[in-house]
N, C-alpha and C. Protein backbone atom coordinates (compact mmCIF):
# COMPACT_ATOMS: atom_id res chain seq x y z
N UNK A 1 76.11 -64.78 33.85
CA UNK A 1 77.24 -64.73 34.73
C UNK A 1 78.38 -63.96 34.08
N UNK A 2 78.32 -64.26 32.89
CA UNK A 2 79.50 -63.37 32.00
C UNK A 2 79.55 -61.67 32.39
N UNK A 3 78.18 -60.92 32.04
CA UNK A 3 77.55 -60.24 32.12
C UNK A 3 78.30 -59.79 33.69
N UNK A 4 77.58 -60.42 34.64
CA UNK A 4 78.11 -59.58 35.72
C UNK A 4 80.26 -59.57 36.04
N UNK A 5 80.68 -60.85 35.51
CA UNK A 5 81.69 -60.75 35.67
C UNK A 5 82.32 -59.30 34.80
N UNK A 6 81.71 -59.13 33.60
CA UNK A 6 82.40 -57.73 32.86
C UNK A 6 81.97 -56.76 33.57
N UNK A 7 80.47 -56.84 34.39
CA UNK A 7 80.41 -55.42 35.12
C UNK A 7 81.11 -55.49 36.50
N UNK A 8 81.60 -56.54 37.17
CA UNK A 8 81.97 -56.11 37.97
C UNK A 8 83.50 -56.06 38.15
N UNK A 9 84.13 -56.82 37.22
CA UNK A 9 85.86 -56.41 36.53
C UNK A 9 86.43 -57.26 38.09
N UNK A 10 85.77 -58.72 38.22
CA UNK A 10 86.54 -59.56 38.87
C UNK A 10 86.87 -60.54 38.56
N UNK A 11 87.76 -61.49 38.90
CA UNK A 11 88.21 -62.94 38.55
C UNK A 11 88.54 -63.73 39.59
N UNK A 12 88.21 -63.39 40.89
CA UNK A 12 88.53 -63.78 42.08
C UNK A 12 87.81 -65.20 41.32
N UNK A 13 88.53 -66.52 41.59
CA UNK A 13 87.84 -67.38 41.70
C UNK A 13 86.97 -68.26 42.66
N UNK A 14 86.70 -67.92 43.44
CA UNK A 14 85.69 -67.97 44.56
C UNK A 14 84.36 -68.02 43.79
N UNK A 15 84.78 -66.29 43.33
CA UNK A 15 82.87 -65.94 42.86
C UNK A 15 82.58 -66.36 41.80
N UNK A 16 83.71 -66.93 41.10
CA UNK A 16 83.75 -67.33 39.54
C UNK A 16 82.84 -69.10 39.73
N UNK A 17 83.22 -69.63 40.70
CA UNK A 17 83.01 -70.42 40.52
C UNK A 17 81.48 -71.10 41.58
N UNK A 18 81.27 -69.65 42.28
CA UNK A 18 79.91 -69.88 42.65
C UNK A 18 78.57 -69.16 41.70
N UNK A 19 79.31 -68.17 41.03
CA UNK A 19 78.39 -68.39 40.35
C UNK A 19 77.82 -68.94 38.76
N UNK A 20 79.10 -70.18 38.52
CA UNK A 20 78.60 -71.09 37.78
C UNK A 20 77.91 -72.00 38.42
N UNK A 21 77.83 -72.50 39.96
CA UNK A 21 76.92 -73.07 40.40
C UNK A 21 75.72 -72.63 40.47
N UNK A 22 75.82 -71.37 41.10
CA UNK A 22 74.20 -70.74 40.54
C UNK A 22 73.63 -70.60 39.74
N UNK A 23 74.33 -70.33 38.59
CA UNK A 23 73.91 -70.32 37.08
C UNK A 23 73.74 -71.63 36.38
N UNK A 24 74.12 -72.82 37.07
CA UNK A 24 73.83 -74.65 36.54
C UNK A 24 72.60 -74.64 37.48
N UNK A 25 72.59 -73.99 38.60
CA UNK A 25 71.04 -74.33 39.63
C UNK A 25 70.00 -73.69 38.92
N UNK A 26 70.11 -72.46 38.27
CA UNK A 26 69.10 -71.62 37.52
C UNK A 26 68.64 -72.27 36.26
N UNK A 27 70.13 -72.82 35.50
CA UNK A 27 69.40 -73.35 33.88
C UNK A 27 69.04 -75.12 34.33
N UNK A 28 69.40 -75.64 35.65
CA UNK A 28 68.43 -76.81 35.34
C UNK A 28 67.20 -76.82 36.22
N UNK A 29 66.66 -75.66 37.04
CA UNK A 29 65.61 -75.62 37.30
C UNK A 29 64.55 -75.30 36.08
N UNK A 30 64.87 -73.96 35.39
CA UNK A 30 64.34 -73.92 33.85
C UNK A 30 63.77 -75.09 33.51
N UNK A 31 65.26 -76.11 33.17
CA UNK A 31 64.86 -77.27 32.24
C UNK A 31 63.50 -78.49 33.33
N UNK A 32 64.07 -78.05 34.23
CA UNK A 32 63.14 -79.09 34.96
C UNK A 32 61.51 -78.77 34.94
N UNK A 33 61.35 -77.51 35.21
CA UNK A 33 60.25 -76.87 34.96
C UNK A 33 59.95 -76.27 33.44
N UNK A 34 59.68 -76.38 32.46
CA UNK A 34 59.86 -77.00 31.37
C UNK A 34 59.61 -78.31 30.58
N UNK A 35 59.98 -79.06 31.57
CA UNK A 35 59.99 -80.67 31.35
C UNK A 35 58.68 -81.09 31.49
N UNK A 36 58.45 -80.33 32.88
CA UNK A 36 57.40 -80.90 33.48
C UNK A 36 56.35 -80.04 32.95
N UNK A 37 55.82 -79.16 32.41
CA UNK A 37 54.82 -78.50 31.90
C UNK A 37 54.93 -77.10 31.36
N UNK A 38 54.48 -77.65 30.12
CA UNK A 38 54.43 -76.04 28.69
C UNK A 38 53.58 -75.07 29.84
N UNK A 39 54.62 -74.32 29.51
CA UNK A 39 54.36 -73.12 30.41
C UNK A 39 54.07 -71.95 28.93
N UNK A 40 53.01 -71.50 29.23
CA UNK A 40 52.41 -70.32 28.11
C UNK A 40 51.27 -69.52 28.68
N UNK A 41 51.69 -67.96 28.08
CA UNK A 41 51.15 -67.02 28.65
C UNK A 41 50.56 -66.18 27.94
N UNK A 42 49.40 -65.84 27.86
CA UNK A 42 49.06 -64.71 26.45
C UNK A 42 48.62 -63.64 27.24
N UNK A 43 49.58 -62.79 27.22
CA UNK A 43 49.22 -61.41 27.77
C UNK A 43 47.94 -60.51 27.09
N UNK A 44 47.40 -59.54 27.02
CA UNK A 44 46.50 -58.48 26.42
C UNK A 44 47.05 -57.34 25.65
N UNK A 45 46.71 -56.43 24.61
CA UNK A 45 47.62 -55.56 24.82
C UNK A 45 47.04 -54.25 25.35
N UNK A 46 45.96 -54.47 25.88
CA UNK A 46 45.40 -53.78 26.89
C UNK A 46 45.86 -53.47 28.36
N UNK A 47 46.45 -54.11 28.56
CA UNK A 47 47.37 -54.09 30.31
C UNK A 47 48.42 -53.06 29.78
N UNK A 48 48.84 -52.81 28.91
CA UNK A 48 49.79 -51.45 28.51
C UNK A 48 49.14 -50.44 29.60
N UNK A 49 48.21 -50.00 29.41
CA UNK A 49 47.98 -49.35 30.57
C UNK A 49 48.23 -48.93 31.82
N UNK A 50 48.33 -50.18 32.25
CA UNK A 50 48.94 -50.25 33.71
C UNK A 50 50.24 -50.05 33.86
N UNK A 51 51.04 -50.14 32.74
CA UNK A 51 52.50 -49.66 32.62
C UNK A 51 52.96 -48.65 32.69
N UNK A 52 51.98 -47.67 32.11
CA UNK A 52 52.48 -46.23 31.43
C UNK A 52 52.05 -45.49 33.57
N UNK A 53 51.69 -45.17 34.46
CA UNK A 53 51.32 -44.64 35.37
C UNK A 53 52.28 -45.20 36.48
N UNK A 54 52.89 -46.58 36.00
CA UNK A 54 54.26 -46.96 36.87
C UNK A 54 55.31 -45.58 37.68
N UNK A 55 55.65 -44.65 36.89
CA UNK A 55 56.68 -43.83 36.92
C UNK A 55 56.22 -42.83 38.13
N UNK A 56 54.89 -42.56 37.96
CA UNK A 56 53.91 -41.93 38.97
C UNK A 56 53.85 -42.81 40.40
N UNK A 57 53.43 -43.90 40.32
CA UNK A 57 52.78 -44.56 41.22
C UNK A 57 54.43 -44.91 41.83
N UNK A 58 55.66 -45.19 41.18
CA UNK A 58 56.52 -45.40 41.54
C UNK A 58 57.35 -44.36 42.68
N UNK A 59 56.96 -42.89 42.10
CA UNK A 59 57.75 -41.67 42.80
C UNK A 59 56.40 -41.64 44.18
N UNK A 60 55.61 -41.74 43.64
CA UNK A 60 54.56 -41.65 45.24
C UNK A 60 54.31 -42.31 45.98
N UNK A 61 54.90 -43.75 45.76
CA UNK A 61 54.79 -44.69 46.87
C UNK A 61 56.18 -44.58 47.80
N UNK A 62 57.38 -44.11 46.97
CA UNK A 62 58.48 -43.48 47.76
C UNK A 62 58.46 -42.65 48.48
N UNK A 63 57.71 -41.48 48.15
CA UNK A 63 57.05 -40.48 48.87
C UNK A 63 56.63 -41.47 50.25
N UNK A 64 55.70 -41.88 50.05
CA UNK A 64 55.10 -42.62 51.21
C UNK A 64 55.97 -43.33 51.97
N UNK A 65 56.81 -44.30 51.59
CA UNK A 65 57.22 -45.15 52.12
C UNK A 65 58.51 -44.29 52.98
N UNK A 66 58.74 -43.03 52.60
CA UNK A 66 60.05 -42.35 53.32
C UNK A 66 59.03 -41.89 54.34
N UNK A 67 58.07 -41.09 54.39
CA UNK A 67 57.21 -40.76 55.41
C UNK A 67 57.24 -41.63 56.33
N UNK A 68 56.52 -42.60 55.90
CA UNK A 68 56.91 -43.38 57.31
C UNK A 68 57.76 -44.16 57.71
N UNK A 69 58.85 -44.45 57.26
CA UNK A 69 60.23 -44.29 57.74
C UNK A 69 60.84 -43.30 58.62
N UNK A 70 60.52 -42.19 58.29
CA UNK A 70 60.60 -41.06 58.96
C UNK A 70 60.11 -40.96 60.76
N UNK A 71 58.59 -40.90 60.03
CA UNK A 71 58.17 -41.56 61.20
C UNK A 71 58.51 -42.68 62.28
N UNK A 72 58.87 -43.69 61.86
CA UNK A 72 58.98 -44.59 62.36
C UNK A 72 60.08 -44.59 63.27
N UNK A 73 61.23 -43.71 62.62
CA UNK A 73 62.52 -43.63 63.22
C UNK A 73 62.55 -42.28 64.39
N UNK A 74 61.11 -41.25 64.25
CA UNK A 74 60.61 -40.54 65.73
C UNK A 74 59.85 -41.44 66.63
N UNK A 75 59.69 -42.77 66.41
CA UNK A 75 59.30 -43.70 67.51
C UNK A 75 57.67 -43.91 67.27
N UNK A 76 57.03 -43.80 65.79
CA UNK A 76 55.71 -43.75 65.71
C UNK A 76 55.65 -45.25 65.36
N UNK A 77 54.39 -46.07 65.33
CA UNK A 77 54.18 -47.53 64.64
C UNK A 77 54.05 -47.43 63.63
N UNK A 78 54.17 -48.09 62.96
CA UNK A 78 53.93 -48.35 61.43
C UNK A 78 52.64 -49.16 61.36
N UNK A 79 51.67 -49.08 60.83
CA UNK A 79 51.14 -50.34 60.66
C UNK A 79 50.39 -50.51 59.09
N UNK A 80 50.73 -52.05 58.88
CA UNK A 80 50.93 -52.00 57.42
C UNK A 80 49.66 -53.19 57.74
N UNK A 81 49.09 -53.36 56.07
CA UNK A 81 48.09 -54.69 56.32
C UNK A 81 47.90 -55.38 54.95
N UNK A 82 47.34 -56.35 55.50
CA UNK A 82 47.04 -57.14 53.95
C UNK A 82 45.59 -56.63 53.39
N UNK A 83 45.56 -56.70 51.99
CA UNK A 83 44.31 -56.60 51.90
C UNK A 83 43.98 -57.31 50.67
N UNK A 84 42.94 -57.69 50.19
CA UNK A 84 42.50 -58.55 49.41
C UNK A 84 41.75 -57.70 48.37
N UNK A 85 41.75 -58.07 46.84
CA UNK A 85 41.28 -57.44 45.64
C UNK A 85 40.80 -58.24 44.92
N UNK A 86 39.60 -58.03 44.36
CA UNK A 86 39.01 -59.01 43.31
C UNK A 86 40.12 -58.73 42.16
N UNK A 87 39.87 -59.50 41.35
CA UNK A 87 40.92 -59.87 40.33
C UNK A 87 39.84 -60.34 39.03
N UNK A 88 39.89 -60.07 38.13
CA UNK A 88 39.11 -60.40 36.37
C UNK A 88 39.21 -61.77 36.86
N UNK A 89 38.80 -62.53 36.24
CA UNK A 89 38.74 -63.96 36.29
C UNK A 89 38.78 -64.58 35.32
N UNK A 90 39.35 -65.79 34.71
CA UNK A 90 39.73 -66.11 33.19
C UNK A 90 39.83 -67.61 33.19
N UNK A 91 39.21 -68.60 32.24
CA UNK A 91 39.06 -69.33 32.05
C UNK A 91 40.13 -69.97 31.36
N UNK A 92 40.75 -69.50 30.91
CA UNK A 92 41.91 -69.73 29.99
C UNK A 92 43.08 -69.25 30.96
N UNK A 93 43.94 -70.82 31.16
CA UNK A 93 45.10 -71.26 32.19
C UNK A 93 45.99 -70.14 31.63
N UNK A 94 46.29 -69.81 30.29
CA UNK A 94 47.20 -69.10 30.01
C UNK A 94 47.07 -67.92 30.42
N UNK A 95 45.63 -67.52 29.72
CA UNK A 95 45.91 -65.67 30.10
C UNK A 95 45.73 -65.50 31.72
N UNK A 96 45.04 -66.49 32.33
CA UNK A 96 45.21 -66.53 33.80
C UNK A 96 46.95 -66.51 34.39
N UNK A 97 47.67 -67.17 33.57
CA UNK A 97 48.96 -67.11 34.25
C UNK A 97 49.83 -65.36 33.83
N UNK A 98 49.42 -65.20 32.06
CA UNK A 98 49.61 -64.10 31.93
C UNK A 98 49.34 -62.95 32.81
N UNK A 99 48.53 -63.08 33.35
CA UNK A 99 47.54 -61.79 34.39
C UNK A 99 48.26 -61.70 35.00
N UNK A 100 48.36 -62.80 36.17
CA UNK A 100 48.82 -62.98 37.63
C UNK A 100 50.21 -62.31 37.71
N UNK A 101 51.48 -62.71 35.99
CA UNK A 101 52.66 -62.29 36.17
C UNK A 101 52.64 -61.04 36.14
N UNK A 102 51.94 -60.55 35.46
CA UNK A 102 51.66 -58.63 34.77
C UNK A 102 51.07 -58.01 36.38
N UNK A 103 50.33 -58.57 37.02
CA UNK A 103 49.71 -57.96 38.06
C UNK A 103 50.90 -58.31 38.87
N UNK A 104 51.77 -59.13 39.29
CA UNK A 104 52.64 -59.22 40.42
C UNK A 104 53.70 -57.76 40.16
N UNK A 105 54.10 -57.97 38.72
CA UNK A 105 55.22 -57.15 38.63
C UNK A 105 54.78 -55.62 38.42
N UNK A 106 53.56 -55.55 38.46
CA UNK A 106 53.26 -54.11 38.39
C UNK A 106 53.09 -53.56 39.37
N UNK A 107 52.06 -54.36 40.06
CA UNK A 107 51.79 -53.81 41.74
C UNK A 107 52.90 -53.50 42.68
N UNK A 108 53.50 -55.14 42.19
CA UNK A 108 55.37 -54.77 43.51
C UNK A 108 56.26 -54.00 43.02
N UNK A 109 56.65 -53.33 41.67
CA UNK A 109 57.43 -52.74 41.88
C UNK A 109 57.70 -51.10 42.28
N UNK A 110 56.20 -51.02 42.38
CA UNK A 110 56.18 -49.71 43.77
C UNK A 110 56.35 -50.24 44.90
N UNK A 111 57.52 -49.29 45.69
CA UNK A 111 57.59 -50.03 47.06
C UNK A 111 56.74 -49.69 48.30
N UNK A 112 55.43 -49.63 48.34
CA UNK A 112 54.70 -49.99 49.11
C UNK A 112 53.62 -51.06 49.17
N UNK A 113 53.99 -51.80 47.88
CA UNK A 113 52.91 -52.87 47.95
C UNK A 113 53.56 -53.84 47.27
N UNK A 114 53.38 -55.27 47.64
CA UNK A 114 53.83 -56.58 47.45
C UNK A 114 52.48 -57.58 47.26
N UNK A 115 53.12 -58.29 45.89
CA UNK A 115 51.40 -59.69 45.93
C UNK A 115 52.19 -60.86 46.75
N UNK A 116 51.16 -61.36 47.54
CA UNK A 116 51.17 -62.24 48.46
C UNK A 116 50.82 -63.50 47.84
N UNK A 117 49.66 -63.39 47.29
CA UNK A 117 49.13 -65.16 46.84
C UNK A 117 48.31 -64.80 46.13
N UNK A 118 47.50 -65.20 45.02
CA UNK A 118 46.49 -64.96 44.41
C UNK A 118 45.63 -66.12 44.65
N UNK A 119 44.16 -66.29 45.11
CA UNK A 119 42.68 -67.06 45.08
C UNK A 119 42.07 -67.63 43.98
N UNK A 120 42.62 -68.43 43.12
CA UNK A 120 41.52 -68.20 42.05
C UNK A 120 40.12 -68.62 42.08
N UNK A 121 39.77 -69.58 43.33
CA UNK A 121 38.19 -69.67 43.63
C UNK A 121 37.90 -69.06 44.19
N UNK A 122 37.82 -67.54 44.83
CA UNK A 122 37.29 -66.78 45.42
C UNK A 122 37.54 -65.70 44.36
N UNK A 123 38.37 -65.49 43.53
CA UNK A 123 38.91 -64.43 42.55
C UNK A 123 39.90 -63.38 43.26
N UNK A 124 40.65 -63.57 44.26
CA UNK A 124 41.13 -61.85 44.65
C UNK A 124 42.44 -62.20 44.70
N UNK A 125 43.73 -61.15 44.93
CA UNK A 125 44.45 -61.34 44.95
C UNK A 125 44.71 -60.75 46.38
N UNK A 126 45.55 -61.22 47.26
CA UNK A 126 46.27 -60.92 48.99
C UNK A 126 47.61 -60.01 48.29
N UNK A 127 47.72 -58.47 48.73
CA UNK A 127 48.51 -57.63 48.09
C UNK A 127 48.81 -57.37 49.90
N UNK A 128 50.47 -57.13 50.56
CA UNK A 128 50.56 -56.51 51.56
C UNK A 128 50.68 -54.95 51.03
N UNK A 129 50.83 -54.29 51.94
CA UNK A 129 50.03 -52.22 52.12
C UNK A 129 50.99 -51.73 52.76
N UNK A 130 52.01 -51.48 52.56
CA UNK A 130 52.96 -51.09 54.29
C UNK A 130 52.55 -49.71 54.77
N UNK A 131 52.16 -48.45 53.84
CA UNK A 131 51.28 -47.69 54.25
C UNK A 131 49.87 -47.75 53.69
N UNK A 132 48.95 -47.43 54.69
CA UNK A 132 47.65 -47.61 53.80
C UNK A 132 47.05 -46.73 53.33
N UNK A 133 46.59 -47.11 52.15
CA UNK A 133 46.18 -45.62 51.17
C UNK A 133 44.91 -46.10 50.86
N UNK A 134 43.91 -46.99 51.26
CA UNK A 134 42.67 -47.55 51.09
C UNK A 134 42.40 -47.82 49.50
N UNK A 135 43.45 -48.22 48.50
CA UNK A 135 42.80 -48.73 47.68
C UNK A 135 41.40 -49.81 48.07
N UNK A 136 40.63 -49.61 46.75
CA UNK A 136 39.02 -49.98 46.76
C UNK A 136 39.07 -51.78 45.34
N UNK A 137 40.22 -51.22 44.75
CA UNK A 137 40.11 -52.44 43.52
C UNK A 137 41.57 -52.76 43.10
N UNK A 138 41.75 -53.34 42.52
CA UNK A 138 43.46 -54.00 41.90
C UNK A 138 43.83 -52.36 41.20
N UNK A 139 42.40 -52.72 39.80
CA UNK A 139 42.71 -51.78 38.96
C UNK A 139 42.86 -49.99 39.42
N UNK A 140 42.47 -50.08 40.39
CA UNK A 140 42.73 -48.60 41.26
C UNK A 140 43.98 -48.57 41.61
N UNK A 141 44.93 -49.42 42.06
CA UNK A 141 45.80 -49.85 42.87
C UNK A 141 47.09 -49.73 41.28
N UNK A 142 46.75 -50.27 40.50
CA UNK A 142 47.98 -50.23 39.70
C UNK A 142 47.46 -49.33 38.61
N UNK A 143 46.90 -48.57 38.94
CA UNK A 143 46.42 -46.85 37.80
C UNK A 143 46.70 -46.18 38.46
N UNK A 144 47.30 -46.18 39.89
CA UNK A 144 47.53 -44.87 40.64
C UNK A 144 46.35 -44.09 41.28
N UNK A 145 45.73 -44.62 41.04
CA UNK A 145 44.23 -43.33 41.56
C UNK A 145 44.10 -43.38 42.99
């Protein structure tokens, strides 16, 4: 909260004091979740991978996503869909939680695709598509190919 108060060079107390409420709602949800279960994640350092093609997959899903915007605003439909991806599968709660976070934040932060829910007894993950580019696998999907 500090942080945004120096970037945003206010003292109105209004916002001062909502967002120490937000910031007491944030650090005792933490603690609550926390409380209730060791949360641990062992990432790979193999998923580096999927990082480095971000910058790519990032400028071309903009590409896309202005297209049909474009479109959309000459009166065309959009139509976007869900689609479902097998996903590695892991026995170990941790690197399973590790995955799921590395795969959410990689996939969504191109803006044409969002994770929905992940399956773990079926293995796939529900990713929405707002344009569709027929990815075939996850790992296709966050390599750019």
């Amino acid at each position: 909260m500090l942080l945004w108060l120096l970037l945003t060079s206010t003292v109105a107390w209004n916002e001062v004091l909502t967002g120490v409420a937000a910031a007491a709602v944030g650090a005792l949800t933490v603690v609550a979740v926390h409380a209730h279960e060791r949360i641990a994640a062992h990432p790979r350092l193999g998923w580096v991978r999927f990082v480095l093609p971000l910058p790519r997959r990032i400028a071309a899903d903009t590409w896309f996503v202005t297209r049909a915007l474009a479109a959309r605003l000459r009166g065309r439909r959009i139509r976007g869909r869900y689609i479902e991806l097998r996903v590695t599968r892991s026995a170990d709660a941790s690197e399973r939680r590790a995955r799921q976070a590395a795969t959410t934040v990689i996939t969504s932060m191109a803006p044409n695709h969002y994770v929905v829910d992940f399956d773990e007894e079926r293995g796939v993950v529900l990713v929405h598509e707002l344009v569709r580019r027929g990815h075939d696998s996850l790992e296709e999907l966050m390599l750019g190919s």
